[in-house]
Protein backbone atom coordinates (compact mmCIF):
# COMPACT_ATOMS: atom_id res chain seq x y z
CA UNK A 1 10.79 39.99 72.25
CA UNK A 2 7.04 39.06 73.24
CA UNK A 3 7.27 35.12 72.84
CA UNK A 4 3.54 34.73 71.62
CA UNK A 5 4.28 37.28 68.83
CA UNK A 6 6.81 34.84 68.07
CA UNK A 7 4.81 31.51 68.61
CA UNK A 8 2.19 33.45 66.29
CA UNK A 9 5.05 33.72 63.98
CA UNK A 10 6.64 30.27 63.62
CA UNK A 11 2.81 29.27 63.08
CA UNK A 12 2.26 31.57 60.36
CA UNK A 13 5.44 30.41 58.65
CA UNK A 14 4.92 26.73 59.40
CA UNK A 15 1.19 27.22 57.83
CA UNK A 16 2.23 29.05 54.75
CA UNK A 17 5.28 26.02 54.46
CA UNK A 18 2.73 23.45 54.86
CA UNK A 19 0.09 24.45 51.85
CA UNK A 20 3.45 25.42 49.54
CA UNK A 21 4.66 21.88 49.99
CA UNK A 22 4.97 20.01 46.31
CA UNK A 23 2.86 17.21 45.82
CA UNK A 24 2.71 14.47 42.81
CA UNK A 25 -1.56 14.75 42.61
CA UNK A 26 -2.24 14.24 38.88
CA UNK A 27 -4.28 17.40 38.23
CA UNK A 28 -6.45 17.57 34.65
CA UNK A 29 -5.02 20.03 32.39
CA UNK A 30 -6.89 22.55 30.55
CA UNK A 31 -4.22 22.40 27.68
CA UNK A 32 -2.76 19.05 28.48
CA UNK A 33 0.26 17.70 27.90
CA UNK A 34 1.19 15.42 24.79
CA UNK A 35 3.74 13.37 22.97
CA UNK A 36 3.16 12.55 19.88
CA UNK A 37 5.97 9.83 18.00
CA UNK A 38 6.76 8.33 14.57
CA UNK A 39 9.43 6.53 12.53
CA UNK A 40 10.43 7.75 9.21
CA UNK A 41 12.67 4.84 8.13
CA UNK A 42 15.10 4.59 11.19
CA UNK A 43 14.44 8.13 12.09
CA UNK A 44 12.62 8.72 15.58
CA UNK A 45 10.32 11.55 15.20
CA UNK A 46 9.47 13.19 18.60
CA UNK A 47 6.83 15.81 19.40
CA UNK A 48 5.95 17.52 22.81
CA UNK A 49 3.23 20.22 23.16
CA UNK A 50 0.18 20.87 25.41
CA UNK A 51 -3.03 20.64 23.46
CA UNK A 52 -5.35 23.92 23.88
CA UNK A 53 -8.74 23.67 23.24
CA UNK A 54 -11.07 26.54 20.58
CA UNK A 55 -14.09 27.14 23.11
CA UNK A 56 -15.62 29.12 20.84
CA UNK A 57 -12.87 31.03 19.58
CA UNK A 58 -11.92 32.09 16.58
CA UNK A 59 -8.17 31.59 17.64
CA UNK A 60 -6.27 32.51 14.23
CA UNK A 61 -8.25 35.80 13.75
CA UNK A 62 -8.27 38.81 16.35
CA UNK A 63 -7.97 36.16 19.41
CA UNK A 64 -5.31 37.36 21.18
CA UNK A 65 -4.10 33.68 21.27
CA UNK A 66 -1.80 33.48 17.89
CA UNK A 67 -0.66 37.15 17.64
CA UNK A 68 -0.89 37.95 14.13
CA UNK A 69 -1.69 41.78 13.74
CA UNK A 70 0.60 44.57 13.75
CA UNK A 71 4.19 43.26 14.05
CA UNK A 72 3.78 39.68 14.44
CA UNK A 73 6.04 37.65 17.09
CA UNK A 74 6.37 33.54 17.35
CA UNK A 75 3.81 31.59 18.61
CA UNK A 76 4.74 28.49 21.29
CA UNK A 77 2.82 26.62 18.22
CA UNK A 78 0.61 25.16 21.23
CA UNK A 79 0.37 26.28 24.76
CA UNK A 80 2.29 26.65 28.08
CA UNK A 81 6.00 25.98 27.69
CA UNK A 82 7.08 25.66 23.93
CA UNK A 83 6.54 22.99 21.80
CA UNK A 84 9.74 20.57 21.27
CA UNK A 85 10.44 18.42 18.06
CA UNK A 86 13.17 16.21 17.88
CA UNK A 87 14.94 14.15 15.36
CA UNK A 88 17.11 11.06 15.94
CA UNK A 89 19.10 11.71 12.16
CA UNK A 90 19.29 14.66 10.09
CA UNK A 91 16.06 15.62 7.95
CA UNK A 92 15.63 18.07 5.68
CA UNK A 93 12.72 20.50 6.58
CA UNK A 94 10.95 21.86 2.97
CA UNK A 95 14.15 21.01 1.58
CA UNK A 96 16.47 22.21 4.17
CA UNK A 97 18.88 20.18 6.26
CA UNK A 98 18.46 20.53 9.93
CA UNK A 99 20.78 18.36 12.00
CA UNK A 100 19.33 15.86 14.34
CA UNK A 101 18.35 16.87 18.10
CA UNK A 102 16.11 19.07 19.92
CA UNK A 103 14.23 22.15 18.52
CA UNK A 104 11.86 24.55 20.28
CA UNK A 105 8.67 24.78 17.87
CA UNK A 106 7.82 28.57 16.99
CA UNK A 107 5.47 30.22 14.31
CA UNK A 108 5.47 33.53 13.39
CA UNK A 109 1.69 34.35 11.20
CA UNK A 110 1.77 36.02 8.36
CA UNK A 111 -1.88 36.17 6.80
CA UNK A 112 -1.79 32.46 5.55
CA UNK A 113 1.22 32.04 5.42
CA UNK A 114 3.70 31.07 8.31
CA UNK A 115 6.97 31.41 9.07
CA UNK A 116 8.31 27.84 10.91
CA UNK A 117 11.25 28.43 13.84
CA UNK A 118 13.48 25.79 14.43
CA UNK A 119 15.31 26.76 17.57
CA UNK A 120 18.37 25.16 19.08
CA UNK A 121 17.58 26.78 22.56
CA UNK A 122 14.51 24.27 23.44
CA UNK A 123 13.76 24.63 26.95
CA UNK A 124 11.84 28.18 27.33
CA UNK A 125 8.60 28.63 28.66
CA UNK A 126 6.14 29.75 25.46
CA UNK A 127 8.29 32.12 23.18
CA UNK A 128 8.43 34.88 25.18
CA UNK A 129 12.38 35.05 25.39
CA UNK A 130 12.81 33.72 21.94
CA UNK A 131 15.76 35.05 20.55
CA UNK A 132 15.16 34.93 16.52
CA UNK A 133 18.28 36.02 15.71
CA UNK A 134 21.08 33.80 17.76
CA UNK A 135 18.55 30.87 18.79
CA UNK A 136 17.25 29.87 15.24
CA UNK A 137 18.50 26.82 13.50
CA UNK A 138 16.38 27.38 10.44
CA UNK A 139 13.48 29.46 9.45
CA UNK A 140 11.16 28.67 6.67
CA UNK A 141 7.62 29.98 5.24
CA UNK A 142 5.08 27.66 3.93
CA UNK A 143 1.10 27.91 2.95
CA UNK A 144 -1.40 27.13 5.26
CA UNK A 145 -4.69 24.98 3.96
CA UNK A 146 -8.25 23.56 5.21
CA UNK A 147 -8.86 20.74 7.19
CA UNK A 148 -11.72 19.00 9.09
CA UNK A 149 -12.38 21.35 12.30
CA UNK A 150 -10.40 20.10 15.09
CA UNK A 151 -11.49 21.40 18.82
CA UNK A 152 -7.83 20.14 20.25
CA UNK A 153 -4.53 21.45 18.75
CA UNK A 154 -2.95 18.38 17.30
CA UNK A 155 -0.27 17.83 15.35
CA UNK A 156 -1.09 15.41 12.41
CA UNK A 157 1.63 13.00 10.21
CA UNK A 158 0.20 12.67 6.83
CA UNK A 159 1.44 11.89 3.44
CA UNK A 160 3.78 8.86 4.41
CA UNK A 161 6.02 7.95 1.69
CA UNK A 162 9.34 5.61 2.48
CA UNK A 163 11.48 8.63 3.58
CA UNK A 164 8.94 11.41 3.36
CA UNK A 165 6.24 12.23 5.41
CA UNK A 166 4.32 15.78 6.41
CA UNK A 167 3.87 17.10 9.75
CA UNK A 168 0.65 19.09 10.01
CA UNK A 169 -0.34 21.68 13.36
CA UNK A 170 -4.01 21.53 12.73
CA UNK A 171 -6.41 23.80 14.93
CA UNK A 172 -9.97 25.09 14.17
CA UNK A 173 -10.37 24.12 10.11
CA UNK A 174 -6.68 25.15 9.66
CA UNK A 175 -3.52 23.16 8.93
CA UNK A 176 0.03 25.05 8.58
CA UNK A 177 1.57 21.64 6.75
CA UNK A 178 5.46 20.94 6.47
CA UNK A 179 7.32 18.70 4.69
CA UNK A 180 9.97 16.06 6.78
CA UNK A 181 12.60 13.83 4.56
CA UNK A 182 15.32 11.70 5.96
CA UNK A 183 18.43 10.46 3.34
CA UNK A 184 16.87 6.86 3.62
CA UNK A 185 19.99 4.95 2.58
CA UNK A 186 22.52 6.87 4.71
CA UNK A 187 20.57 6.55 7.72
CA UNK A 188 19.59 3.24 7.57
CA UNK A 189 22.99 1.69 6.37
CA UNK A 190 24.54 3.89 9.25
CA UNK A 191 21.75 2.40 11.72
CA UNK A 192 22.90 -0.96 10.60
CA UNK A 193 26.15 -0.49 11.27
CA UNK A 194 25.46 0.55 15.10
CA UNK A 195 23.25 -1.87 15.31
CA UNK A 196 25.33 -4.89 14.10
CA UNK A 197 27.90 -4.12 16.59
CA UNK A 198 25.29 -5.17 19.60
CA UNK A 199 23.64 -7.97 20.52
CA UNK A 200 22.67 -8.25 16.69
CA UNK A 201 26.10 -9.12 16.00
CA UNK A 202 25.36 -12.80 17.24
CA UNK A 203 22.48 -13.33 14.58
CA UNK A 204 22.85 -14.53 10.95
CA UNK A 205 19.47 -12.95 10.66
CA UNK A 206 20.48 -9.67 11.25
CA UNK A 207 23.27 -9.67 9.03
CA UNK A 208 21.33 -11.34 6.45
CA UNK A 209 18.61 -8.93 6.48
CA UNK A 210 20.79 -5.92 6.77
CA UNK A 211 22.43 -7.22 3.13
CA UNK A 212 19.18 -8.06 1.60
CA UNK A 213 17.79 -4.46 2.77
CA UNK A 214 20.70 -2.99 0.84
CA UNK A 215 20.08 -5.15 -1.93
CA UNK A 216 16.50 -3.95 -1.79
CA UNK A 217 17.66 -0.50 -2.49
CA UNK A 218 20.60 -0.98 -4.82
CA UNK A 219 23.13 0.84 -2.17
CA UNK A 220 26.02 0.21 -0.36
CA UNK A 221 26.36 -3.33 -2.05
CA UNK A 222 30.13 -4.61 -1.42
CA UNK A 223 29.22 -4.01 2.41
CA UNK A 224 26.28 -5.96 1.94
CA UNK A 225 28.52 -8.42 0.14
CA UNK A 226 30.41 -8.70 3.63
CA UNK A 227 27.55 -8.74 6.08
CA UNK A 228 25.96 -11.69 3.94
CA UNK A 229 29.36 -13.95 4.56
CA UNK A 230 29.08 -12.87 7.97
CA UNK A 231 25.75 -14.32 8.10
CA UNK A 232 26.76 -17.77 6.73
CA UNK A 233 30.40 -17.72 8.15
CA UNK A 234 29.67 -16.47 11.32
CA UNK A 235 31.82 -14.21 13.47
CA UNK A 236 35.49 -15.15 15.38
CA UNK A 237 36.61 -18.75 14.99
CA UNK A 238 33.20 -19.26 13.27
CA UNK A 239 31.03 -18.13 16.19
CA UNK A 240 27.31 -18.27 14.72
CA UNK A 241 27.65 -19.66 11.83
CA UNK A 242 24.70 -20.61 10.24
CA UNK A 243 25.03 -21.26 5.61
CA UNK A 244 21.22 -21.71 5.06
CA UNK A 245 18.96 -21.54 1.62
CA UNK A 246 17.60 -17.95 3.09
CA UNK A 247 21.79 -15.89 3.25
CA UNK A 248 22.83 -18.14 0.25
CA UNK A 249 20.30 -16.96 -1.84
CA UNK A 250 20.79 -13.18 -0.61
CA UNK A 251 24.17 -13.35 -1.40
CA UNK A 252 23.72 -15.09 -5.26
CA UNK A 253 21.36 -12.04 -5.67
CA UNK A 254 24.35 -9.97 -4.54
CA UNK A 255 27.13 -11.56 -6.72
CA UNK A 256 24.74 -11.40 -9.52
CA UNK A 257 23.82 -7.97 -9.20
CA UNK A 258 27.70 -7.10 -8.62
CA UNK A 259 28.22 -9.17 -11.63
CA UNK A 260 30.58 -11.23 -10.32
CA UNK A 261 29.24 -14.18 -12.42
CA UNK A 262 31.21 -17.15 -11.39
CA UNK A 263 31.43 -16.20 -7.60
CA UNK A 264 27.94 -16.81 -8.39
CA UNK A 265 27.88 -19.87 -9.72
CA UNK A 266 30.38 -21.32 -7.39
CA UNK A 267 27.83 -20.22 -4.28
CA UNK A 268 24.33 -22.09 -6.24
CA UNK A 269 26.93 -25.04 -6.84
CA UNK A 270 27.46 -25.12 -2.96
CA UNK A 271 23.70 -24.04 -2.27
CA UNK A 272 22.45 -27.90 -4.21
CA UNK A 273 25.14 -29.55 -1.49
CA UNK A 274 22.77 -28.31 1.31
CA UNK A 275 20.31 -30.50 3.10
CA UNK A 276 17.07 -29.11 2.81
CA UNK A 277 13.43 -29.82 3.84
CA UNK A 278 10.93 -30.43 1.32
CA UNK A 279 9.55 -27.20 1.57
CA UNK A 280 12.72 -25.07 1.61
CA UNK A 281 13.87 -27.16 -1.69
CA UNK A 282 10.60 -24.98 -3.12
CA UNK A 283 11.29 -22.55 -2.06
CA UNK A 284 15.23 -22.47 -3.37
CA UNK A 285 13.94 -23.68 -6.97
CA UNK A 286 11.33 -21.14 -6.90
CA UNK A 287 14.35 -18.37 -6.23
CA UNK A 288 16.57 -19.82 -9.05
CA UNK A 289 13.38 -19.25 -11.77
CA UNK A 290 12.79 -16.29 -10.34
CA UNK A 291 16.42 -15.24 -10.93
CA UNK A 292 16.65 -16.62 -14.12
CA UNK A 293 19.01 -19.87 -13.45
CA UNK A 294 16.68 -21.97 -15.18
CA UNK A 295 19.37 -24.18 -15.91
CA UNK A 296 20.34 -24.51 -12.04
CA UNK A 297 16.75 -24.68 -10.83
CA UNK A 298 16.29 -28.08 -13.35
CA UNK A 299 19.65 -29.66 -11.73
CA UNK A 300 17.91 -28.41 -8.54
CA UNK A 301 14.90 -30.06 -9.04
CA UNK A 302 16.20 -33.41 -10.02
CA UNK A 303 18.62 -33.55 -6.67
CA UNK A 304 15.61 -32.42 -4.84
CA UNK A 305 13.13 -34.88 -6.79
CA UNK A 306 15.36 -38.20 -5.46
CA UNK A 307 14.94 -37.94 -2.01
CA UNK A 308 11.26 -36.59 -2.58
CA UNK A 309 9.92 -38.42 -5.32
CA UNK A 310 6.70 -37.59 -6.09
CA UNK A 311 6.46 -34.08 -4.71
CA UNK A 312 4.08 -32.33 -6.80
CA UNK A 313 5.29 -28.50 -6.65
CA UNK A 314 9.14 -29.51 -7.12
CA UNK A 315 7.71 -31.44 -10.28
CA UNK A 316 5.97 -28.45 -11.38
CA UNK A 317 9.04 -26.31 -10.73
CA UNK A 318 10.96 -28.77 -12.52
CA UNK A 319 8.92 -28.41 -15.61
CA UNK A 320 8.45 -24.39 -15.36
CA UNK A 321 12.12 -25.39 -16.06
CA UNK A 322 11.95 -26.91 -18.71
CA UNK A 323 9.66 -24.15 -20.34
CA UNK A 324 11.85 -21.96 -19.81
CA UNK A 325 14.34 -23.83 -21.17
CA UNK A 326 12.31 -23.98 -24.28
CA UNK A 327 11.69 -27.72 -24.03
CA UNK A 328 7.85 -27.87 -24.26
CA UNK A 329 7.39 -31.07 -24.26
CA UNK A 330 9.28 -31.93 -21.05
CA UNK A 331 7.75 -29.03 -19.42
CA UNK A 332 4.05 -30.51 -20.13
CA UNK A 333 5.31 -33.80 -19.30
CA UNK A 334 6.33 -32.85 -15.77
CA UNK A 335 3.41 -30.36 -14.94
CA UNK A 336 0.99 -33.18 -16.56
CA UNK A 337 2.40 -35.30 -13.68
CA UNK A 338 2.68 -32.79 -10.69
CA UNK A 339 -1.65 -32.35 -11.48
CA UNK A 340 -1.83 -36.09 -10.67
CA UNK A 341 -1.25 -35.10 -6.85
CA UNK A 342 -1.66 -31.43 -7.02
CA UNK A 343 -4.31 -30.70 -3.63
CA UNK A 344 -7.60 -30.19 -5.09
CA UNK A 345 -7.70 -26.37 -4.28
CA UNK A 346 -4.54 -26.00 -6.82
CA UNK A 347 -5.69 -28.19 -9.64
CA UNK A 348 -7.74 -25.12 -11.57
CA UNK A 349 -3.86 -23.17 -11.63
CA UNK A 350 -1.79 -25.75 -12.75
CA UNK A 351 -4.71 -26.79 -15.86
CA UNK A 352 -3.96 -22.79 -16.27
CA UNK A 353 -0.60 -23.37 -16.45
CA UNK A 354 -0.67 -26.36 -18.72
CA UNK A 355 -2.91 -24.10 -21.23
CA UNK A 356 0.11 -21.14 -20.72
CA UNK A 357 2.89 -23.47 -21.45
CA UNK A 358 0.90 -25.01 -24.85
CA UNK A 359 0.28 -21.29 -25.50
CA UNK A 360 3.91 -19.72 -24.69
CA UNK A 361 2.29 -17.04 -22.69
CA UNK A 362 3.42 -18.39 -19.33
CA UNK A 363 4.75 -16.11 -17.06
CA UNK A 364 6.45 -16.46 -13.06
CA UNK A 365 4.67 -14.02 -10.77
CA UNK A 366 6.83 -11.89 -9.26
CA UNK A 367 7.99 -13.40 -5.67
C-alpha cells in the first residue's frame, strides 16, 4: 500500500476527529433552555422547555410551527426536545388525578381549543415518536383565551389559591390555561410525617408547628394531639424536651377542639406553674381571652401581676377579664390603672377601650 496515501489518510481522519471533538462552550440558544418551579402547598411543581421566540410570525395560524390544519398531531408545547412537567405528589389536572412524576408536555390544536397530553414516556426529542395511544397518562381539552402579547413562549402560574393554582403556555396574545390542585391535607400531613422522621425529629418546633398546622385546618387532629406531647415531652428518655407557653397553648387549642374538656383544664393548670418572661405572660393571657378562659386568664393575670407589679398590658388583660366576666366595675378599675403607665403611643386605645367597656361594645381582635 502507497504509505503517503496512508499518511494522507490518518491525517484526514485525525482532522475530521479533531473538529468532532465535544466541547462544554456555552453557546446562546435561539430557543433556550428553561426551568421554570413552584410550590403548591408541599407540592414541587417542575417545568422544562426551550423558549422559542414569534419573529414576526403568526405561529398559531398557518405557521407551520403548531400544526393545526388537516389532521392535527401534538405539539412539543415549546421547542427542541419536549417539554417535561413534573409533580412531587399527585394533582389533579382539570379535575383529573394524575400521579406524581415525570410527564412529557404535548398539545394537540383544535381551533381554540386544545387537547393537553400527559405522557409517561418523557424523554423524546419534540413529539415526533409520540405514541398517543400506549404513552398517555391523561388527555384533556380545555379553552384557550387572550393575554398580553408575549415574544418568548413562557409558561405562566396564575390564579394561586392554597391548593390551586393555573398553569398557563402563553405565546403571541394566546394562553391555553389549565387548572393544577393538590389534596392539601393529605399531602402535607404525609410531608410531615417524612419530614419528622429527619433531622426535624430533634425540634419541639417542628412538632409543634406540624400540630398547630393541623389544627389550622381542622384535620388529622389525634395525630396532632401526639406530635404536640412530643414537642413538650420530647423524644426517648426525654431527649428534647422543651414544655413552653408556645406547644402548651397548641395543645389546649387541641384538647379543646377535641373536646376533651378537663385534659384541658389540667394542661392551663400546669401552663400558670411555668416561669415566664414578662412578655410571654402577655402573650399566654392574651391566648386564654382569645380562647375564651376568661376565668383562667384572670387567675393568670394575678400570678403574673405578683412578680410584675405594675405591668400595664397584664393589668389591662386582667381587666378585659373582668369584662368579660361581666364585672364592669373591676374591669374599669384595672384598665383605669394600666392608662397610668400605658406608653404614650397606646394611651388613645386603651381611653377607646375604657369608652367600649362603659358601652358593652368591647370586642378582642382576632389574634
Amino acid at each position: 500500500m502507497n504509505k503517503s496515501f496512508v499518511f494522507s489518510a490518518i491525517t484526514l481522519l485525525c482532522t475530521i476527529s479533531l473538529y468532532a471533538q465535544f466541547h462544554t462552550l456555552s453557546i446562546p440558544q435561539t430557543s433556550p433552555k428553561i426551568q421554570e418551579s413552584q410550590m403548591l402547598g408541599v407540592t414541587k411543581i417542575t417545568i422544562d422547555y426551550s423558549s422559542p421566540a414569534l419573529k414576526g410570525r403568526d405561529v398559531w395560524n398557518n405557521s407551520g410551527i403548531i400544526p393545526q390544519q388537516g389532521n392535527p398531531i401534538p405539539w412539543r408545547a415549546g421547542a427542541n426536545m419536549a417539554t417535561v412537567i413534573e409533580f412531587s405528589t399527585d394533582v389533579k389536572i382539570e379535575g383529573k388525578l394524575l400521579k406524581s412524576g415525570k410527564y412529557g408536555f404535548h398539545i394537540i390544536p383544535k381551533g381554540d381549543t386544545y387537547d393537553l397530553l400527559f405522557a409517561h414516556n418523557y424523554d423524546q426529542w419534540g413529539s415526533y415518536y409520540l405514541d398517543v395511544e400506549n404513552d398517555v397518562s391523561l388527555r384533556i381539552s380545555v379553552p384557550s383565551e387572550s393575554c398580553p402579547k408575549s415574544e418568548q413562549l413562557d409558561y405562566e402560574f396564575l390564579n394561586r389559591t392554597e391548593n390551586t393554582l393555573v398553569i398557563g403556555l402563553e405565546w403571541g396574545e394566546k394562553r391555553i390555561p389549565f387548572t393544577v390542585e393538590v389534596d392539601l391535607n393529605t399531602t402535607v400531613v404525609e410531608s410531615f410525617r417524612s419530614e419528622l422522621r429527619g433531622i426535624n425529629t430533634y425540634h419541639w418546633q417542628s412538632w409543634n408547628d406540624a400540630a398547630s398546622w393541623c389544627l389550622e385546618h381542622n384535620t388529622n387532629l389525634e395525630e396532632a394531639l401526639q406530635w404536640v406531647n412530643r414537642s413538650i415531652n420530647g423524644g426517648y428518655g426525654g431527649f428534647a424536651a422543651d414544655k413552653n407557653l408556645t406547644n402548651i397553648s397548641t395543645k389546649i387549642r387541641l384538647l379543646t377542639k377535641l373536646n376533651k374538656t378537663e385534659e384541658a383544664k389540667t394542661t392551663i393548670a400546669e401552663a400558670k406553674q411555668l416561669n415566664a418572661t414578662v412578655y410571654e405572660a402577655n402573650g399566654f393571657s392574651r391566648f386564654l381571652l382569645q380562647n375564651g378562659f376568661y376565668q383562667d386568664a384572670l387567675e393568670y393575670c394575678n400570678i403574673s401581676l405578683k412578680s410584675n407589679p405594675d405591668t400595664w398590658f397584664l393589668e389591662l388583660n386582667r381587666g378585659l377579664s373582668q369584662y368579660f366576666l361581666n364585672n364592669k366595675k373591676a374591669a374599669l378599675k384595672d384598665v383605669r390603672k394600666a392608662l397610668n403607665t400605658t406608653p404614650e403611643q397606646f394611651q388613645s386605645r386603651l381611653k377607646e377601650i375604657i369608652i367600649e367597656i362603659e358601652n358593652n361594645t368591647y370586642k378582642l381582635p382576632r389574634s
